[in-house]
PDB file of N, CA and C in Angstrom:
ATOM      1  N   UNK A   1     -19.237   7.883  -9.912  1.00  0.00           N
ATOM      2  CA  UNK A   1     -17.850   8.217 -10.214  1.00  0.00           C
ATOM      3  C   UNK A   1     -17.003   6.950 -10.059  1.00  0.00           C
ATOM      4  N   UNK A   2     -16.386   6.988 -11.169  1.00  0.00           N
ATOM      5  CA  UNK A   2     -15.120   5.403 -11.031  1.00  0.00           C
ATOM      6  C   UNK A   2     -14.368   5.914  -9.963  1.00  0.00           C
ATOM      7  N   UNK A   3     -13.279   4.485  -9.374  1.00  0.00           N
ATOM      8  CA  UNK A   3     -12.561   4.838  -8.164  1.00  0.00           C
ATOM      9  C   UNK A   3     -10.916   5.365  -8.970  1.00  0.00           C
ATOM     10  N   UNK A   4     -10.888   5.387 -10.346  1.00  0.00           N
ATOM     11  CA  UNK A   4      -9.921   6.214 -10.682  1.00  0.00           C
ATOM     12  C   UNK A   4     -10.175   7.692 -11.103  1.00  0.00           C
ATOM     13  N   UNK A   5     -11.310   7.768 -11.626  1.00  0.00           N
ATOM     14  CA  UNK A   5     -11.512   9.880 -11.169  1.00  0.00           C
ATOM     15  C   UNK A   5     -11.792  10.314 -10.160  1.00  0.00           C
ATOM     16  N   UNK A   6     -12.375   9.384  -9.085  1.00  0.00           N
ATOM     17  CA  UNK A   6     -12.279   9.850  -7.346  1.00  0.00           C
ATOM     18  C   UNK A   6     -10.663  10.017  -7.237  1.00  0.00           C
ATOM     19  N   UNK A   7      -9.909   9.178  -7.479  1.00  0.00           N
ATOM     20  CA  UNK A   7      -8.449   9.280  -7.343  1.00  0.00           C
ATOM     21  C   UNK A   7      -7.889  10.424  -8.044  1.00  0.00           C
ATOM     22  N   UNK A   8      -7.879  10.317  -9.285  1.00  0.00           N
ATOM     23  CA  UNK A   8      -7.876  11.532  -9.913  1.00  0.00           C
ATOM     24  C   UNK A   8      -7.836  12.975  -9.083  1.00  0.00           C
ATOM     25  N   UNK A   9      -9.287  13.152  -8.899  1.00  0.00           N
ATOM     26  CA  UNK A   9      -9.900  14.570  -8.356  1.00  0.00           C
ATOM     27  C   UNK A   9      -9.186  14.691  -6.654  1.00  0.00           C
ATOM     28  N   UNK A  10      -8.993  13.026  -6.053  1.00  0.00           N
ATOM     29  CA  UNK A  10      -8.600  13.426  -5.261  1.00  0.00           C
ATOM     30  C   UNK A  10      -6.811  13.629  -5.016  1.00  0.00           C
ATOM     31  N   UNK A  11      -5.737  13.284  -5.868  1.00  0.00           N
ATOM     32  CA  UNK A  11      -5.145  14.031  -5.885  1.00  0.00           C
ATOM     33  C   UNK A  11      -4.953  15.332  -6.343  1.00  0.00           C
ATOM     34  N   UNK A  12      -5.716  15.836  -6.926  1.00  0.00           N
ATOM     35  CA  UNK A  12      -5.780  17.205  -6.762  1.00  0.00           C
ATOM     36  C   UNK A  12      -5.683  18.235  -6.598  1.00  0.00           C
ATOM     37  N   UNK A  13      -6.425  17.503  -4.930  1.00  0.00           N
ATOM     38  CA  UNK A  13      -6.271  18.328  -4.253  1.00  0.00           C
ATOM     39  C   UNK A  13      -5.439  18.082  -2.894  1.00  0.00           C
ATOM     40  N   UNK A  14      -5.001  16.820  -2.332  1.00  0.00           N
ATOM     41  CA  UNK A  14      -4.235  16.158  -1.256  1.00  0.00           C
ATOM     42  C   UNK A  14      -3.352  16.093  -2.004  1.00  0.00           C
ATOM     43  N   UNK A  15      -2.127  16.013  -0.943  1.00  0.00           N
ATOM     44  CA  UNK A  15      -0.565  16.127  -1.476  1.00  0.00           C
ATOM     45  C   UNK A  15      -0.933  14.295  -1.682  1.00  0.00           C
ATOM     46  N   UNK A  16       0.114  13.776  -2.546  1.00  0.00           N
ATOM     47  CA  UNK A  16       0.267  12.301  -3.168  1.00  0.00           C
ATOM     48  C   UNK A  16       1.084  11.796  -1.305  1.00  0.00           C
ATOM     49  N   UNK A  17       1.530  11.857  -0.452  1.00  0.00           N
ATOM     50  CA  UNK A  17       2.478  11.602  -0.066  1.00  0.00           C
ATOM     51  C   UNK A  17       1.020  10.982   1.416  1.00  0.00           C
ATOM     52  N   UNK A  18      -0.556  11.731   1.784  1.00  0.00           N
ATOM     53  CA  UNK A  18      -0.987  11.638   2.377  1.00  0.00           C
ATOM     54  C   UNK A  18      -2.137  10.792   2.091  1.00  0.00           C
ATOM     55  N   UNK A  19      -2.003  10.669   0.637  1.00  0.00           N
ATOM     56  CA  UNK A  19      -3.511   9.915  -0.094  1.00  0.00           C
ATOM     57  C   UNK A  19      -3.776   8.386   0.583  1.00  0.00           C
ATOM     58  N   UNK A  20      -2.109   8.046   0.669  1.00  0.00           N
ATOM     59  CA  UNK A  20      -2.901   6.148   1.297  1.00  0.00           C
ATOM     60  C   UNK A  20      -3.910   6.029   3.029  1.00  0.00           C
ATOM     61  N   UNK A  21      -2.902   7.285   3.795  1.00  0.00           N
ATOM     62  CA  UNK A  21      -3.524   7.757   4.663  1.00  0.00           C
ATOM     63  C   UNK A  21      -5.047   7.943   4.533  1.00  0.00           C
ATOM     64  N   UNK A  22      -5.084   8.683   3.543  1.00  0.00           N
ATOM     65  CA  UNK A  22      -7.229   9.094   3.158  1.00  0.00           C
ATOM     66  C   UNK A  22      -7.689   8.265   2.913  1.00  0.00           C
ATOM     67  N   UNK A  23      -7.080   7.576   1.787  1.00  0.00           N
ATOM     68  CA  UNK A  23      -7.817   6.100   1.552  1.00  0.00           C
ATOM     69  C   UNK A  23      -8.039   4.813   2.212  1.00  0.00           C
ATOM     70  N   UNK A  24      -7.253   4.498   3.355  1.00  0.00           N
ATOM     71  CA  UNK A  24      -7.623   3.767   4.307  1.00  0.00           C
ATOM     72  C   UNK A  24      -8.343   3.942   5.107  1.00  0.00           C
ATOM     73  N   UNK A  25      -8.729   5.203   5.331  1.00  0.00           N
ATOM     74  CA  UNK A  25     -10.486   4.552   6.131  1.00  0.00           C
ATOM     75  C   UNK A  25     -11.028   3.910   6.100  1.00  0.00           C
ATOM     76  N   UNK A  26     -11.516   4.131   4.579  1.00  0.00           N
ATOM     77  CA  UNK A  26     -12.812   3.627   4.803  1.00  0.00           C
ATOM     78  C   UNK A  26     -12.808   1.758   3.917  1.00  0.00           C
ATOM     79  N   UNK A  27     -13.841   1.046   4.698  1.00  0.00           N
ATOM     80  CA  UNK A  27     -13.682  -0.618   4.395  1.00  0.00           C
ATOM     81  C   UNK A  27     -14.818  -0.802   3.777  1.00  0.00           C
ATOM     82  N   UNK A  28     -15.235   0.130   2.869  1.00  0.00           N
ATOM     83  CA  UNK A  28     -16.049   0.106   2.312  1.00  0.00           C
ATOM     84  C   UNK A  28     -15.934  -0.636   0.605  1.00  0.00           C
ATOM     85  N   UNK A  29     -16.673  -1.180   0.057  1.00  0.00           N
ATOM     86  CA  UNK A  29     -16.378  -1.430  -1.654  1.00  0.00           C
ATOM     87  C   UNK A  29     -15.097  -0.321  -2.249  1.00  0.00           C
ATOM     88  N   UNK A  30     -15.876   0.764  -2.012  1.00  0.00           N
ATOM     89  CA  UNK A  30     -15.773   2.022  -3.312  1.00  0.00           C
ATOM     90  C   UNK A  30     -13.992   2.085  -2.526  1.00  0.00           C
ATOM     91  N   UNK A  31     -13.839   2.542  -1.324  1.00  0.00           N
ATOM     92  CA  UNK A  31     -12.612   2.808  -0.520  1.00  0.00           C
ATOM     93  C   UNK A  31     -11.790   2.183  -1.073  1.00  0.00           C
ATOM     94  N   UNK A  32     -12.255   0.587  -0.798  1.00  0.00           N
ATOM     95  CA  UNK A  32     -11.179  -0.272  -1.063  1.00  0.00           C
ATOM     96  C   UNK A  32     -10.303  -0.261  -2.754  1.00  0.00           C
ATOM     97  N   UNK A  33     -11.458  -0.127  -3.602  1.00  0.00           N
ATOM     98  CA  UNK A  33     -11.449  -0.083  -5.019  1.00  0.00           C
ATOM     99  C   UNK A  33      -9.935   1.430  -5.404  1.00  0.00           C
ATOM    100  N   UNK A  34     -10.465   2.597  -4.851  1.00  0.00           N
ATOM    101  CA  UNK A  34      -9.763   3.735  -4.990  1.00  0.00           C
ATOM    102  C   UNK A  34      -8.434   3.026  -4.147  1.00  0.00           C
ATOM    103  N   UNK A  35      -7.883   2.415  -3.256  1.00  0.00           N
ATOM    104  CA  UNK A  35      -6.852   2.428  -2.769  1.00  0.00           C
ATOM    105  C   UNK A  35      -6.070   1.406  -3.442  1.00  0.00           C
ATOM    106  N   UNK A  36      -7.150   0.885  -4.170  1.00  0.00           N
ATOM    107  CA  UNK A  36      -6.784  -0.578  -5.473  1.00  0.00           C
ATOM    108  C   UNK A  36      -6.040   0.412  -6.454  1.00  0.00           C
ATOM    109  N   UNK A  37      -6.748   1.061  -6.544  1.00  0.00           N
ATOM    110  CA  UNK A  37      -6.029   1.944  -7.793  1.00  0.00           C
ATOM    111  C   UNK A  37      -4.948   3.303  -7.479  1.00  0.00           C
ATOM    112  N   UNK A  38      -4.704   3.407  -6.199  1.00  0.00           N
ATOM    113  CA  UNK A  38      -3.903   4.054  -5.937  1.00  0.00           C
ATOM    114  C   UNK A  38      -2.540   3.390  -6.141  1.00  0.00           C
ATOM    115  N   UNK A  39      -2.547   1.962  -6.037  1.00  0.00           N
ATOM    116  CA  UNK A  39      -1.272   1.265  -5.265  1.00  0.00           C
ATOM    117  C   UNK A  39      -0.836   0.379  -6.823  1.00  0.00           C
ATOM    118  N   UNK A  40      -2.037   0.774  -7.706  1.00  0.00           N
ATOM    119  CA  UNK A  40      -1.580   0.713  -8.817  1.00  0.00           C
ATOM    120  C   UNK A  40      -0.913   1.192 -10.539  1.00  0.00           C
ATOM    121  N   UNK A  41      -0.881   2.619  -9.271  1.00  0.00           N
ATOM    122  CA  UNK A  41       0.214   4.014  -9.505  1.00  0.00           C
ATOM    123  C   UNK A  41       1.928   3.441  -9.849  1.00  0.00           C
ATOM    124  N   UNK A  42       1.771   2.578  -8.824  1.00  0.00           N
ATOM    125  CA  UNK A  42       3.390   1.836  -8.052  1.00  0.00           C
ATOM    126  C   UNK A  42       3.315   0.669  -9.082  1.00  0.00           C
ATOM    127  N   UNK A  43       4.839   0.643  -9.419  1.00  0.00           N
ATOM    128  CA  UNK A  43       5.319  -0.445 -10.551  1.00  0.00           C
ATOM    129  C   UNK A  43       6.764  -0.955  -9.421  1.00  0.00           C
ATOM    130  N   UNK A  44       6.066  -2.214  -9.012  1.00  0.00           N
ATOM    131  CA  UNK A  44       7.083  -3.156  -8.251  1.00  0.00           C
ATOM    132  C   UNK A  44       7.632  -4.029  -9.102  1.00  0.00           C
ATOM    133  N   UNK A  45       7.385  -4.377 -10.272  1.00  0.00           N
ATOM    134  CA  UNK A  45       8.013  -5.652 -11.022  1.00  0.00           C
ATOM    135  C   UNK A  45       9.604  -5.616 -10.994  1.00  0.00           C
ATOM    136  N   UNK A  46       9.776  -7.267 -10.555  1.00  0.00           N
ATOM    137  CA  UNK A  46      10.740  -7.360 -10.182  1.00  0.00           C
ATOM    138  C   UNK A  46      11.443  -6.920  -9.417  1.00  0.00           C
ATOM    139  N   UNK A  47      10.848  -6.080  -8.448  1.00  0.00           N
ATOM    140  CA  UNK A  47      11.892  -5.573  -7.104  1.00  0.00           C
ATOM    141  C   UNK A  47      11.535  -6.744  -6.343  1.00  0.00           C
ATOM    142  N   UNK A  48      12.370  -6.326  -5.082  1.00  0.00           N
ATOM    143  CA  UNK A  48      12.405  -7.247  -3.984  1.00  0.00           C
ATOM    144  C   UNK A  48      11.719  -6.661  -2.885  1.00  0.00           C
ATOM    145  N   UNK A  49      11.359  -7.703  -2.227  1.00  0.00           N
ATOM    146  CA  UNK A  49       9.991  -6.966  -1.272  1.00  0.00           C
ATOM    147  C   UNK A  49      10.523  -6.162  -0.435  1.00  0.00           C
ATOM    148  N   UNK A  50      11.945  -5.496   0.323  1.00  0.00           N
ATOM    149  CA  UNK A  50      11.859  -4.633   0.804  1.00  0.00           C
ATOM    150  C   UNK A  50      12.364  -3.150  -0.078  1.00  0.00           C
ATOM    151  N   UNK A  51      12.629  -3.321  -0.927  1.00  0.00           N
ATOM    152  CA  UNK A  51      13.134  -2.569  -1.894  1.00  0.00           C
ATOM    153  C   UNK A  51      11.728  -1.959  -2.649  1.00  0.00           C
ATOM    154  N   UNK A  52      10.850  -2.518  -2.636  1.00  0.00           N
ATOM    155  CA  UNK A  52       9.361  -2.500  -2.890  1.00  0.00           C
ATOM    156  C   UNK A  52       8.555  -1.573  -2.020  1.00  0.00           C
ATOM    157  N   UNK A  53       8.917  -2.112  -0.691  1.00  0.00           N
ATOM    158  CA  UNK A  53       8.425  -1.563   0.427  1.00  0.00           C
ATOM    159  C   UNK A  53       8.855   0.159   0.478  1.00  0.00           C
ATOM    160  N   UNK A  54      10.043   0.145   0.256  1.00  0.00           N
ATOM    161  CA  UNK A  54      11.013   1.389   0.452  1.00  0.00           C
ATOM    162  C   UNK A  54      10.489   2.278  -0.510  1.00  0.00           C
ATOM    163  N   UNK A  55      10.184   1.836  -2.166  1.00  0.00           N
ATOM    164  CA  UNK A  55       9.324   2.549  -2.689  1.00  0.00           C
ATOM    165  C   UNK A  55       8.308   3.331  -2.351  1.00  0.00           C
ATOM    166  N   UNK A  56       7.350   2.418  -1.980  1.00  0.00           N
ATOM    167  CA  UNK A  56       6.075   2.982  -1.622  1.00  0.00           C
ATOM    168  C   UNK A  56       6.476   3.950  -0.313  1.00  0.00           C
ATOM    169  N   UNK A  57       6.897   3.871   0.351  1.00  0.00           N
ATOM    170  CA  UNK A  57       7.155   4.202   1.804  1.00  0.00           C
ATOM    171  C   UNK A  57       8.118   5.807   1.253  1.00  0.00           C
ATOM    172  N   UNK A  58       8.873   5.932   0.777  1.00  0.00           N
ATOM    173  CA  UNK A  58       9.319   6.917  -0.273  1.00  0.00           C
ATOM    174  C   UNK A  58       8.343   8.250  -0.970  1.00  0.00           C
ATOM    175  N   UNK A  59       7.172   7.599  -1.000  1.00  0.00           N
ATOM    176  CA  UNK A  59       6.140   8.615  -1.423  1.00  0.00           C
ATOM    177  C   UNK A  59       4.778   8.585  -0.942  1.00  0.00           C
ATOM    178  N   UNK A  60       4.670   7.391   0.481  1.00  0.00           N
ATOM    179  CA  UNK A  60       3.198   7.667   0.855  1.00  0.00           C
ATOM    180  C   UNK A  60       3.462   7.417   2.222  1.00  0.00           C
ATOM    181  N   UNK A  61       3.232   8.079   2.867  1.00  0.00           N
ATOM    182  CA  UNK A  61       3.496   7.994   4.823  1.00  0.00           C
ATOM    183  C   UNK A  61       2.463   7.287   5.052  1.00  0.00           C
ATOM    184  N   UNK A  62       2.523   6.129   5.619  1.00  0.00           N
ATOM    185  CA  UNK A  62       1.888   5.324   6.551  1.00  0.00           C
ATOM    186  C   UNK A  62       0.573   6.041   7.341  1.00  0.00           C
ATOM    187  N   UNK A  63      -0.684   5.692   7.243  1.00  0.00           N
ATOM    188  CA  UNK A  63      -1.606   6.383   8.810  1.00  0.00           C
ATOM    189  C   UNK A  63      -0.780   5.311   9.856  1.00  0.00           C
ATOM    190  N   UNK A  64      -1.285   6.340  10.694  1.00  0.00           N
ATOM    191  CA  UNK A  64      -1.076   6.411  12.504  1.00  0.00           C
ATOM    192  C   UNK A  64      -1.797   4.935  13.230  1.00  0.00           C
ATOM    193  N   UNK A  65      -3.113   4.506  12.506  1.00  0.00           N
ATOM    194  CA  UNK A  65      -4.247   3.760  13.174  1.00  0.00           C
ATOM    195  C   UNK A  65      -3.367   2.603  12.684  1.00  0.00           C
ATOM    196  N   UNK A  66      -3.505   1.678  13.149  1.00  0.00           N
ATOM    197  CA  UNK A  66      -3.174   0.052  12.955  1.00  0.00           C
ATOM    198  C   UNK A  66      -3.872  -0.632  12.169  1.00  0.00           C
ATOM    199  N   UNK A  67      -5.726  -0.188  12.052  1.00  0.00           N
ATOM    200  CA  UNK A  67      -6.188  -0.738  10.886  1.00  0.00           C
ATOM    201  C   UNK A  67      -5.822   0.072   9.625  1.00  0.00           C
ATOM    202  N   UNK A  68      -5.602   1.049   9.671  1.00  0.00           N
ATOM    203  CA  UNK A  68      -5.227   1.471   8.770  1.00  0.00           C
ATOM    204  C   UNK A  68      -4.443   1.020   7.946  1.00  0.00           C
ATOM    205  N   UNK A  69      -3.135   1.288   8.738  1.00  0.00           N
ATOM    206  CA  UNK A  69      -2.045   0.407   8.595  1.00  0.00           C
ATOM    207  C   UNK A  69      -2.343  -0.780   7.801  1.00  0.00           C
ATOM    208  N   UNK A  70      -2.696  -1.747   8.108  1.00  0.00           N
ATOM    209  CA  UNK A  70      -3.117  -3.150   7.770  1.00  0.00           C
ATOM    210  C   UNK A  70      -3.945  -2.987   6.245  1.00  0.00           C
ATOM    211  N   UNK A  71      -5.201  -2.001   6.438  1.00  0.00           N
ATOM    212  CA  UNK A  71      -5.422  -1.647   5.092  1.00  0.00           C
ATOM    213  C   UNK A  71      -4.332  -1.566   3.949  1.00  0.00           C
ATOM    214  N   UNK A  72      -3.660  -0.653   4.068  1.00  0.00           N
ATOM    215  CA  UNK A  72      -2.546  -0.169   3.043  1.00  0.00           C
ATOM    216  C   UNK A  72      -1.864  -1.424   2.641  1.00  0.00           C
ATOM    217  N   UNK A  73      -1.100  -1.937   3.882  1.00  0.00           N
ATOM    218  CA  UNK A  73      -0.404  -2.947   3.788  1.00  0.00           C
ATOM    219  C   UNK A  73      -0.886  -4.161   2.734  1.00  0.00           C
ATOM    220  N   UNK A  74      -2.163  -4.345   3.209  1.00  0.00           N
ATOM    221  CA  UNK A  74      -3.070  -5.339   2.172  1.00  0.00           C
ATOM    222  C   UNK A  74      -2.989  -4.954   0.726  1.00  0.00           C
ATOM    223  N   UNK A  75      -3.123  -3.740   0.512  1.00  0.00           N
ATOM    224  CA  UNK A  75      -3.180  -3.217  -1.151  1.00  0.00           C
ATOM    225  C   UNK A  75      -2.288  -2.908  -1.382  1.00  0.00           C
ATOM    226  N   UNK A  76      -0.812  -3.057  -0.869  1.00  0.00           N
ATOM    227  CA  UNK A  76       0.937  -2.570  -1.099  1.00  0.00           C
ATOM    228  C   UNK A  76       0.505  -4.436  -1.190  1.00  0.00           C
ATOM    229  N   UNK A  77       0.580  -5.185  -0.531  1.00  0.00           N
ATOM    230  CA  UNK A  77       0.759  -6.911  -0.696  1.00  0.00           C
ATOM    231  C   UNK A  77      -0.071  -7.364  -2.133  1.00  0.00           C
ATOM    232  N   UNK A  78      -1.038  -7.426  -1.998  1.00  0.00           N
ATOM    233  CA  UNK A  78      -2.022  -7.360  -3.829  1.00  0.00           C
ATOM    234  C   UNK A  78      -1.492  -7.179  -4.487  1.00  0.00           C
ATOM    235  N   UNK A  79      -1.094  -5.687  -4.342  1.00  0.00           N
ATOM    236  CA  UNK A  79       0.119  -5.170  -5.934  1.00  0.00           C
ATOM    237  C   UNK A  79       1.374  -5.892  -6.523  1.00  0.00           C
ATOM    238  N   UNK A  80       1.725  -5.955  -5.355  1.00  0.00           N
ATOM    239  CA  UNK A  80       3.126  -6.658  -5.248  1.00  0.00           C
ATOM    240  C   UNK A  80       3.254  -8.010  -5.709  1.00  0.00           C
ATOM    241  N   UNK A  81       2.089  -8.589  -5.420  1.00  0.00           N
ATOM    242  CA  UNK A  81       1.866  -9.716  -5.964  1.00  0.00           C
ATOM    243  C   UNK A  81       1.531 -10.069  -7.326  1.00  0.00           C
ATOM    244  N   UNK A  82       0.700  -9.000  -7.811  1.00  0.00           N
ATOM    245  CA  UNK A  82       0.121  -8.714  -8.842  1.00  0.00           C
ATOM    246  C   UNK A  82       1.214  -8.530 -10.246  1.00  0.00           C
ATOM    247  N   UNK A  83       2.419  -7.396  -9.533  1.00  0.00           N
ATOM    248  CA  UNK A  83       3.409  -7.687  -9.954  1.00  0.00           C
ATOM    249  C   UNK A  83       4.643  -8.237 -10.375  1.00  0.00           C
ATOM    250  N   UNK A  84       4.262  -9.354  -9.256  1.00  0.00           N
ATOM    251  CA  UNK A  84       5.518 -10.364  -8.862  1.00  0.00           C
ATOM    252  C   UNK A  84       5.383 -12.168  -8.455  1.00  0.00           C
ATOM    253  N   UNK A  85       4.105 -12.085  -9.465  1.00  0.00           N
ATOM    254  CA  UNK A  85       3.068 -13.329  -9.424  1.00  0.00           C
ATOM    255  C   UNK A  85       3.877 -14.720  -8.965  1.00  0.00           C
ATOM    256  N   UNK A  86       5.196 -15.075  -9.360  1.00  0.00           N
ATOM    257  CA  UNK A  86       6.138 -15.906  -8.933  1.00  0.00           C
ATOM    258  C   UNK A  86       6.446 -16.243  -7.641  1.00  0.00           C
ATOM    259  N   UNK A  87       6.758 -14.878  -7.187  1.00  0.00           N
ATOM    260  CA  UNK A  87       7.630 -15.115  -5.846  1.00  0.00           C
ATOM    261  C   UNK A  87       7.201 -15.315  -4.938  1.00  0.00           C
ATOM    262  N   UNK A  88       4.977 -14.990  -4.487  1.00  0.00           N
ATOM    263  CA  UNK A  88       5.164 -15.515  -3.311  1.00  0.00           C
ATOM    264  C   UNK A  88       3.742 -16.038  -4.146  1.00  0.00           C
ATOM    265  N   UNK A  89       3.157 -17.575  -3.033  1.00  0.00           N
ATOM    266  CA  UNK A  89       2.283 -18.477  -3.857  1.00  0.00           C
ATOM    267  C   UNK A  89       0.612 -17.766  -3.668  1.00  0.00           C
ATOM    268  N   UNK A  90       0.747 -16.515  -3.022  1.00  0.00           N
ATOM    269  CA  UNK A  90      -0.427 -15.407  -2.772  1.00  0.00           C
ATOM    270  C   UNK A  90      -0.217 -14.051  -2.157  1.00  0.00           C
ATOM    271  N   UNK A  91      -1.576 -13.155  -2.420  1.00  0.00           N
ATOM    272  CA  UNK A  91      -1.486 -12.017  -1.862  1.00  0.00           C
ATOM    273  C   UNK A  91      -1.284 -11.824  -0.702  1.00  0.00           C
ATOM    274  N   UNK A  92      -1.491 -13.532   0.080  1.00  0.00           N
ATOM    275  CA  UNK A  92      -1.877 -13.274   1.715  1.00  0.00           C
ATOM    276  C   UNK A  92      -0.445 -13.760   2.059  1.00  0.00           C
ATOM    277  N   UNK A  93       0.500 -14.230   1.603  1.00  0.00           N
ATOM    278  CA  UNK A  93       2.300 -14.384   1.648  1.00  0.00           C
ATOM    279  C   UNK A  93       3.148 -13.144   1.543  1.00  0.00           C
ATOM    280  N   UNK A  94       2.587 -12.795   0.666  1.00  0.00           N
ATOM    281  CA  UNK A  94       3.367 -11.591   0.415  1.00  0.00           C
ATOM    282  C   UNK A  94       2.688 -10.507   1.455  1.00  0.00           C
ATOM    283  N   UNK A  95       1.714 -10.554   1.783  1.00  0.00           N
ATOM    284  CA  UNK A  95       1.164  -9.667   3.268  1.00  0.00           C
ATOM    285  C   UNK A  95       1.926 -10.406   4.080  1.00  0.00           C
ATOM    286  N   UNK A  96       2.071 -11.240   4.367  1.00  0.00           N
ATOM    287  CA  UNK A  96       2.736 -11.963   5.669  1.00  0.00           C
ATOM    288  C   UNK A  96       4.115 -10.993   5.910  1.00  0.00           C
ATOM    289  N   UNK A  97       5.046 -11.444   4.446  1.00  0.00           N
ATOM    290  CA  UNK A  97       6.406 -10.722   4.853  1.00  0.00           C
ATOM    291  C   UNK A  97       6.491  -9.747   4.464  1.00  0.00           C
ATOM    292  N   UNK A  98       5.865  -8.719   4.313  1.00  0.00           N
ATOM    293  CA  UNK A  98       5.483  -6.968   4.100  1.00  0.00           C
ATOM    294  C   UNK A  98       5.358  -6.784   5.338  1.00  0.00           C
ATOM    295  N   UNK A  99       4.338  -7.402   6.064  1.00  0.00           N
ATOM    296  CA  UNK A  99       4.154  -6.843   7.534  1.00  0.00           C
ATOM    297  C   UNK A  99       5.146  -7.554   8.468  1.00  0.00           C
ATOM    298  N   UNK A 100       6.048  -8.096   8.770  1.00  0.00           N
ATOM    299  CA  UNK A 100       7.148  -8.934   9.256  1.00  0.00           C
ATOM    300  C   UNK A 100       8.290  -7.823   8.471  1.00  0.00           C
ATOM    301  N   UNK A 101       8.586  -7.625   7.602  1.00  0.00           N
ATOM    302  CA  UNK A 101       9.633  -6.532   7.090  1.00  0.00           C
ATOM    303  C   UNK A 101       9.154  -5.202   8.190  1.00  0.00           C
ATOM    304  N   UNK A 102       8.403  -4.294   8.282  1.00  0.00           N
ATOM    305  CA  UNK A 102       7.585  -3.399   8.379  1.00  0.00           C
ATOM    306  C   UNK A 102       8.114  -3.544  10.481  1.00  0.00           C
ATOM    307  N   UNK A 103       7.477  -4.664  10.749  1.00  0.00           N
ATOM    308  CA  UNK A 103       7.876  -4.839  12.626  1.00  0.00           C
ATOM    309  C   UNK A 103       9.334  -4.666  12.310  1.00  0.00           C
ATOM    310  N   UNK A 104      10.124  -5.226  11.951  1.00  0.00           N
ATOM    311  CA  UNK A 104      11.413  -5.418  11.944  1.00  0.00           C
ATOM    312  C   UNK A 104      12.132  -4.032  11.645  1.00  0.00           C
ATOM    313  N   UNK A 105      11.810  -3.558  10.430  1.00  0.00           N
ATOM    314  CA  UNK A 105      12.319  -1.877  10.645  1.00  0.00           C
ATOM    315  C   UNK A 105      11.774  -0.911  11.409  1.00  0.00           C
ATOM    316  N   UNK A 106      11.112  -1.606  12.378  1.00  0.00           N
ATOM    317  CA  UNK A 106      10.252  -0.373  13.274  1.00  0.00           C
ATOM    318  C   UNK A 106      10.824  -0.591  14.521  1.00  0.00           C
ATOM    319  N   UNK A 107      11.508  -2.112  14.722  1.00  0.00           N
ATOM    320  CA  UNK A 107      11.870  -2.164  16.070  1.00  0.00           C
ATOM    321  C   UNK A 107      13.842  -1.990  16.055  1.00  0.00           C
ATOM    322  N   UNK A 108      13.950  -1.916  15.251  1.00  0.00           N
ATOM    323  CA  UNK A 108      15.134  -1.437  14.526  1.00  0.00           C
ATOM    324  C   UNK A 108      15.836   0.119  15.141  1.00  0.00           C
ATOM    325  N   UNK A 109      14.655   0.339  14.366  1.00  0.00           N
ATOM    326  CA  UNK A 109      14.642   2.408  14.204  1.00  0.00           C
ATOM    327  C   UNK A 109      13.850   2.687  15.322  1.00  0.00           C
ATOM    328  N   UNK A 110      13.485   1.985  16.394  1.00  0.00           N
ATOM    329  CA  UNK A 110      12.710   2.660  17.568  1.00  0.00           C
ATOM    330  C   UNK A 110      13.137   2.125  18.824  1.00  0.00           C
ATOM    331  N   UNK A 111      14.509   2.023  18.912  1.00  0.00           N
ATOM    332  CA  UNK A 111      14.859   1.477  20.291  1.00  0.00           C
ATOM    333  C   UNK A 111      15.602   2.789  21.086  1.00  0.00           C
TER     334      UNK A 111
END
């Protein structure tokens, strides 16, 4: 099965809002591939990275786990990049200030 009719079948049946959650488990090829193609649902062109962020965050709740976390984050940074090939000089820049945006509204909203 491609990792877009796993995606497919698996929205489905999971609400869209919990899927990045499912798909970060696993660090596997196939995992990674389906969460490739989840995050390429999301059309960032030309937004700005927290405006980007707010998107995604808008329709997919974060998992709880920290690797998790970091998973997602990695394939929200790819995309973004993917989409926005200019602005930062890699995927691993644009992870930098995704996850630096991300501390900053957390320590914000959690004092």
């Amino acid at each position: 099965e491609s990792p877009a009719k796993y995606l497919a079948r698996l929205e489905g049946v999971v609400s869209r809002g919990v899927i990045a959650s499912a798909l970060s488990k696993g660090t596997d090829p196939f995992s990674v591939a389906v969460l490739r193609s989840y995050m390429r649902s999301f059309s960032f062109f030309g937004d700005p990275m927290d405006m980007a962020i707010r998107k995604l965050l808008m329709e997919a709740e974060l998992p709880k786990e920290t690797q998790q976390i970091d998973r997602c984050l990695q394939a929200f940074a790819n995309r973004y990049h993917e989409c926005n090939p200019g602005i930062y000089s890699s995927p691993d820049q644009a992870y930098f200030i995704a996850f630096s945006l991300l501390i900053l509204h957390t320590d914000v909203f959690n004092k």
